[in-house]
N, C-alpha and C. Protein backbone atom coordinates (compact mmCIF):
# COMPACT_ATOMS: atom_id res chain seq x y z
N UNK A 1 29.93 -236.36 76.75
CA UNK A 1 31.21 -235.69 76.70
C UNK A 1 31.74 -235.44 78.11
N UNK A 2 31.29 -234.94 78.99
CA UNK A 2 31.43 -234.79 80.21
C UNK A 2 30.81 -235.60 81.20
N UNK A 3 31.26 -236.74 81.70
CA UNK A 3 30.60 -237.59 82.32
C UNK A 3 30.16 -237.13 83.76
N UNK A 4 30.80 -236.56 84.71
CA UNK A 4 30.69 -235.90 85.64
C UNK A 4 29.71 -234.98 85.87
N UNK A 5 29.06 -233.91 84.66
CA UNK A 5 28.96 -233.06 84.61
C UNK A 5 27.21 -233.26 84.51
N UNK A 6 26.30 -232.42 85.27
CA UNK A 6 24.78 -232.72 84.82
C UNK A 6 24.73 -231.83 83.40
N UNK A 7 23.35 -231.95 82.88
CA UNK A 7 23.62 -231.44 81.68
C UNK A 7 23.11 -229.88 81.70
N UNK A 8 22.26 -229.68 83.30
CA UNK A 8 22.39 -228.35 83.23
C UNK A 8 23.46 -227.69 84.00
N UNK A 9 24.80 -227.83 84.09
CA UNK A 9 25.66 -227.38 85.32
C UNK A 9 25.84 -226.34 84.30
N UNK A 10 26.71 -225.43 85.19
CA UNK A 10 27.69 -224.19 84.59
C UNK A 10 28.03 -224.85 83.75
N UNK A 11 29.00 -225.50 83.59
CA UNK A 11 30.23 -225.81 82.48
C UNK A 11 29.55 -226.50 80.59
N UNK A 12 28.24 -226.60 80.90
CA UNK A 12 27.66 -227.10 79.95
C UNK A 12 26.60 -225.64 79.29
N UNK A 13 26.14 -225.16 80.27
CA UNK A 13 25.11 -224.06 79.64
C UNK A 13 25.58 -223.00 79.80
N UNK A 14 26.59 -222.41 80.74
CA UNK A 14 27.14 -221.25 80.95
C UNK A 14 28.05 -220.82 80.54
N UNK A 15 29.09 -221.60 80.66
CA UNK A 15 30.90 -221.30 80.28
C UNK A 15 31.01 -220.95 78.96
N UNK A 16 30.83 -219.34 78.47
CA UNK A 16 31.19 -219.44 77.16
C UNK A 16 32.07 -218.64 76.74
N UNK A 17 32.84 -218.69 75.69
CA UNK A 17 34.48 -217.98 75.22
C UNK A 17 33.98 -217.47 74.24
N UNK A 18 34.04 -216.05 73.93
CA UNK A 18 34.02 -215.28 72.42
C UNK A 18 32.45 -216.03 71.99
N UNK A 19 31.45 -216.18 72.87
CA UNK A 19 30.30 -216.65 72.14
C UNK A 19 30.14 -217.75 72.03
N UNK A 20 31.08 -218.79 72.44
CA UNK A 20 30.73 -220.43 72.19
C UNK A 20 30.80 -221.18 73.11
N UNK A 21 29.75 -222.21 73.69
CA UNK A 21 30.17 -222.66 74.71
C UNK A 21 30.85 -223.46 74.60
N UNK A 22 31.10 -223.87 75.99
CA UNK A 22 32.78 -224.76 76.12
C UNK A 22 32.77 -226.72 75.72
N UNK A 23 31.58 -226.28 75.52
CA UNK A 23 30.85 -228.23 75.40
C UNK A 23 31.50 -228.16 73.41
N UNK A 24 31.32 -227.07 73.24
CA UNK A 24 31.37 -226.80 71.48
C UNK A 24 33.49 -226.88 70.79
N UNK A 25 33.92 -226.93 71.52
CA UNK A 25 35.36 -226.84 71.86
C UNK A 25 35.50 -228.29 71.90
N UNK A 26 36.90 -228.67 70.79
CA UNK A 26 37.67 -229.76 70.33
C UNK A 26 38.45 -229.63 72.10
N UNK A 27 39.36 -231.16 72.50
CA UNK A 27 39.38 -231.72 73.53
C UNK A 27 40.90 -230.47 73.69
N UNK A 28 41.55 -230.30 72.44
CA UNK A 28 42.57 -229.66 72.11
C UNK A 28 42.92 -228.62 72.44
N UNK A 29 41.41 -227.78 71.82
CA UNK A 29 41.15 -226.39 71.77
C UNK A 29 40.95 -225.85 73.42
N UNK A 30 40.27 -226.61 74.17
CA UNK A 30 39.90 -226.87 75.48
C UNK A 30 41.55 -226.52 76.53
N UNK A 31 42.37 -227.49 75.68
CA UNK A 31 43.83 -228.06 76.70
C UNK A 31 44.39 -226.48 76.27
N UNK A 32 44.46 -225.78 75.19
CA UNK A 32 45.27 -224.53 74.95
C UNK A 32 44.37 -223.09 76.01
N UNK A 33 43.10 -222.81 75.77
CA UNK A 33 42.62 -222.35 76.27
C UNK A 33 43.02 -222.47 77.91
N UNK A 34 42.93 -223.30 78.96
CA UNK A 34 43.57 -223.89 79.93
C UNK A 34 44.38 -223.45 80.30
N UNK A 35 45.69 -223.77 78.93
CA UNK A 35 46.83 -223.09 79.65
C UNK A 35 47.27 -222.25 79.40
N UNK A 36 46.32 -221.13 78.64
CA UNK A 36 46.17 -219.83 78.57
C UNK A 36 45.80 -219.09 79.98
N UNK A 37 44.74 -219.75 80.21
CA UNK A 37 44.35 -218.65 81.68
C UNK A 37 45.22 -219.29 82.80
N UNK A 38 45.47 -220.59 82.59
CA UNK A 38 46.97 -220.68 83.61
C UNK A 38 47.79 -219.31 83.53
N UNK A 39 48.43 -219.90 83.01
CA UNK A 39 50.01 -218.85 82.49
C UNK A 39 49.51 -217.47 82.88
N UNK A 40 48.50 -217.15 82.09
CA UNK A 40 48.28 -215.29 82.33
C UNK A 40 47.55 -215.07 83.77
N UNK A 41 47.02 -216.37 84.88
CA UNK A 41 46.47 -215.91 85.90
C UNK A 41 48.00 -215.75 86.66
N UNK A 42 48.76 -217.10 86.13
CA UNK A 42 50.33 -217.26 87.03
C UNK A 42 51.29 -215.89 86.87
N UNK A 43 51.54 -215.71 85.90
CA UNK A 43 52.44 -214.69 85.85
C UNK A 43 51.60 -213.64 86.17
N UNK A 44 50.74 -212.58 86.21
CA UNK A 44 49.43 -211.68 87.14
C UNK A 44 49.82 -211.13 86.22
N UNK A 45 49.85 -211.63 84.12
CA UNK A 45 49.51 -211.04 83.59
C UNK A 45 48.35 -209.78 83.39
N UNK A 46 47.00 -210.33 83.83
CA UNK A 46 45.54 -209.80 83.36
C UNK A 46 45.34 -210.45 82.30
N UNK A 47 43.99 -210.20 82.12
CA UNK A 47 43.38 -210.33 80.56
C UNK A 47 42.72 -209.40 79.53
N UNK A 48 42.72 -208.26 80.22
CA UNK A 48 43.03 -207.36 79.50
C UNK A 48 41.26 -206.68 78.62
N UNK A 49 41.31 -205.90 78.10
CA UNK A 49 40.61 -205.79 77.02
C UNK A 49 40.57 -207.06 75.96
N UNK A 50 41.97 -206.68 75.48
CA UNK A 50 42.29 -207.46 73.78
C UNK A 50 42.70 -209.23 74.48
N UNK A 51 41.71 -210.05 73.52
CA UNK A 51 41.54 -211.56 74.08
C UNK A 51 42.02 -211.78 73.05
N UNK A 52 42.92 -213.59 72.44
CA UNK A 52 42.80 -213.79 71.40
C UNK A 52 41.80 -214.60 70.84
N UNK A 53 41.41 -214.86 69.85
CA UNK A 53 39.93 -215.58 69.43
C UNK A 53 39.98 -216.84 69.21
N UNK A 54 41.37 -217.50 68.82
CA UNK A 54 41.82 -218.50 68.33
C UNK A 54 42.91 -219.38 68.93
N UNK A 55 42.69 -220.61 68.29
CA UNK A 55 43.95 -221.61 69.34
C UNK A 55 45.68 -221.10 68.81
N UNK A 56 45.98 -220.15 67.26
CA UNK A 56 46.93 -219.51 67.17
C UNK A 56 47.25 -218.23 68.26
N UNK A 57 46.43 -217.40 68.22
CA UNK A 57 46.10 -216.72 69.02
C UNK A 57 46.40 -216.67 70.72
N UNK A 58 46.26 -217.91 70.99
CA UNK A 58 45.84 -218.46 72.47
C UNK A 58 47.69 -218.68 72.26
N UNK A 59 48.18 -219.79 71.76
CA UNK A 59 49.79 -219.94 71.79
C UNK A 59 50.55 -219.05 71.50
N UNK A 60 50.24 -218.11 70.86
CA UNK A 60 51.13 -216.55 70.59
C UNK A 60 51.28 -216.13 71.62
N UNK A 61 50.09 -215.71 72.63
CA UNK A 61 50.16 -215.32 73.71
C UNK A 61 50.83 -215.98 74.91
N UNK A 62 50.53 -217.16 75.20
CA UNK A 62 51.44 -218.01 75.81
C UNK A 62 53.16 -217.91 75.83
N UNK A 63 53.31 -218.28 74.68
CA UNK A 63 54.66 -217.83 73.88
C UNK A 63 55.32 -216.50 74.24
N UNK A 64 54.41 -215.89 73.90
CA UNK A 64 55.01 -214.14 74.62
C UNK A 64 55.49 -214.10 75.52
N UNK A 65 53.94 -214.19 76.31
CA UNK A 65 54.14 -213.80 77.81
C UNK A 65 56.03 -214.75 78.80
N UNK A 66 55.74 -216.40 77.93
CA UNK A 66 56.85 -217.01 78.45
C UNK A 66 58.57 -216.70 78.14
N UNK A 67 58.40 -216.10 77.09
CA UNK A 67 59.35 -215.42 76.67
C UNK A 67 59.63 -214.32 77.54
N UNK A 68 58.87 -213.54 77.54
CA UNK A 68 58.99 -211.72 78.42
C UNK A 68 59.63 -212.34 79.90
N UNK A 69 59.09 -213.65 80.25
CA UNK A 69 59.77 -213.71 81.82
C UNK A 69 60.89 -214.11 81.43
N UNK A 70 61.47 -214.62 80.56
CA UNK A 70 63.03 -215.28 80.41
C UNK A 70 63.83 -214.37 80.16
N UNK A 71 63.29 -213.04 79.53
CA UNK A 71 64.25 -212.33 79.10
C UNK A 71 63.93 -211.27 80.64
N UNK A 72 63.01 -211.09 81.15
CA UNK A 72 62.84 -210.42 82.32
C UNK A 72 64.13 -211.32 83.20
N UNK A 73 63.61 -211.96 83.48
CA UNK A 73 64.73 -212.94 84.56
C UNK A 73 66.10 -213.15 83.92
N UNK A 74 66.50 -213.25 82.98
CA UNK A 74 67.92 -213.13 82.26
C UNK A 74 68.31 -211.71 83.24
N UNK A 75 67.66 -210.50 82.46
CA UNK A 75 68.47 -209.23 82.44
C UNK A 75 68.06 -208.69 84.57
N UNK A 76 67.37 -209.35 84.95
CA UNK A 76 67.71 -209.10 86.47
C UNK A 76 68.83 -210.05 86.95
N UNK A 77 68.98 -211.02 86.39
CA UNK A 77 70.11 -211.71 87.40
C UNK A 77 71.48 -211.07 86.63
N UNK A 78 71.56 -210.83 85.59
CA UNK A 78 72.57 -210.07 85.16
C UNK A 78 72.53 -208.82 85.83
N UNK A 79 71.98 -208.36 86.60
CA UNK A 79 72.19 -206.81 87.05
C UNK A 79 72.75 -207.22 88.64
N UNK A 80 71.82 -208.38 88.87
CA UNK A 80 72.05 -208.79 90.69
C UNK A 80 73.46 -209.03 90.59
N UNK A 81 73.74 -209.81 89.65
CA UNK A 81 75.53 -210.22 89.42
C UNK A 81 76.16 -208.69 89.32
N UNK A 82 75.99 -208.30 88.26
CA UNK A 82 76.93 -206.87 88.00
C UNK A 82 76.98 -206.09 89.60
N UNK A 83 75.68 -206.61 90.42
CA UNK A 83 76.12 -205.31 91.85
C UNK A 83 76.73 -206.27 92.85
N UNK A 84 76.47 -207.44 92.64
CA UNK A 84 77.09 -208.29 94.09
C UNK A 84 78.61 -208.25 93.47
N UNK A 85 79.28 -208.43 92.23
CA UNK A 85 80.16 -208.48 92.04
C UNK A 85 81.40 -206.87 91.46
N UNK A 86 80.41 -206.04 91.67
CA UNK A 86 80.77 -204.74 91.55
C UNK A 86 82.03 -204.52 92.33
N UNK A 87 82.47 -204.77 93.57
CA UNK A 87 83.49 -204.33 94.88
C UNK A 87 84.73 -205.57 94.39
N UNK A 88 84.65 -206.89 93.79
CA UNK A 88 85.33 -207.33 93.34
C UNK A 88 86.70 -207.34 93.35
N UNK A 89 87.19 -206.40 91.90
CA UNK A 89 88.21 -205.90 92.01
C UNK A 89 89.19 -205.36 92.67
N UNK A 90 88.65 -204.62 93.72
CA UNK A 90 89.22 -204.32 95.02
C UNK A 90 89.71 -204.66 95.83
N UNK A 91 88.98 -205.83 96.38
CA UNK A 91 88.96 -207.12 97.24
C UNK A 91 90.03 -207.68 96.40
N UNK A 92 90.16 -208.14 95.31
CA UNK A 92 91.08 -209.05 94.48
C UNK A 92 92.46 -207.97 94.69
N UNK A 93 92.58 -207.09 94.49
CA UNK A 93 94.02 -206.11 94.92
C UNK A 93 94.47 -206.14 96.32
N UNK A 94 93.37 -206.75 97.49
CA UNK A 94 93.89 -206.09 99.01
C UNK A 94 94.22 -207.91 98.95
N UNK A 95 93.43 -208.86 98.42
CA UNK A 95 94.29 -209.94 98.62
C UNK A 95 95.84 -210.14 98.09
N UNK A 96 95.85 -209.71 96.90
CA UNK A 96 97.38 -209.57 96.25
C UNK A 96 98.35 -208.91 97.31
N UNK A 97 98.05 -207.99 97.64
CA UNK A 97 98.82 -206.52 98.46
C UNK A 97 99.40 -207.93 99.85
N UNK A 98 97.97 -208.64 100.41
CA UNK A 98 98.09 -209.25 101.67
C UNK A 98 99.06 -210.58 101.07
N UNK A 99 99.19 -211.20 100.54
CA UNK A 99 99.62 -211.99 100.14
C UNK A 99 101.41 -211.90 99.53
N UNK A 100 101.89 -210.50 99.27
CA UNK A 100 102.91 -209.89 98.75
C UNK A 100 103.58 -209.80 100.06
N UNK A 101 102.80 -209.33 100.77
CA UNK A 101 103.23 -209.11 102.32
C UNK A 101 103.23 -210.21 103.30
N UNK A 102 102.84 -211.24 102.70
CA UNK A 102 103.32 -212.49 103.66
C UNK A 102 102.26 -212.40 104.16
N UNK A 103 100.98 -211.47 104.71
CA UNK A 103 100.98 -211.82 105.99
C UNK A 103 99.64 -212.76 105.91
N UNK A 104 99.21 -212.91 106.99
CA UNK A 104 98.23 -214.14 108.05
C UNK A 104 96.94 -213.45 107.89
N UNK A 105 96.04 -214.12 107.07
CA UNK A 105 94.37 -213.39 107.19
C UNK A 105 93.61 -214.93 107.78
């Protein structure tokens, strides 16, 4: 299964998830797990106490967490906009005013 791998390395006798080692894991189950501890090392989720046990489990979480940044990052750039564009209006009246008045900016 692991060609690389001796058959006593870590990844064969050691590496184990919820009790199973990782040699015991479909090629599948392996690729979700993966990009489980991706994602939650990337975003500095943690891992918490509560793990999930399962490859549903494992994509729920994924799913979440990728969600929480979209809606995180939605509602900050909507706020960065609402303050850079806050003075706006103002600016849009002293151009009218300058512009009524002919004059040279």
């Amino acid at each position: 299964m692991y060609r690389h791998c001796k058959d006593d390395s870590w990844l064969t006798t050691e590496a184990k998830f919820q009790g199973t080692t990782v040699t015991e894991f479909t090629a599948a189950q392996r690729y979700i797990i993966a990009v489980y501890f991706t994602v939650v090392t990337m975003t500095t989720t943690g891992y918490g106490e509560i793990t999930p046990v399962n490859s549903y489990g494992f994509l729920t979480v994924i799913a979440t967490i990728l969600v929480g940044i979209i809606v995180f990052s939605y509602a900050l750039s909507v706020l960065a906009a609402t303050l850079v564009n806050h003075d706006a209006p103002k600016y849009d009246c002293i151009a009218i005013h300058i512009s009524n008045k002919r004059m040279v900016y």
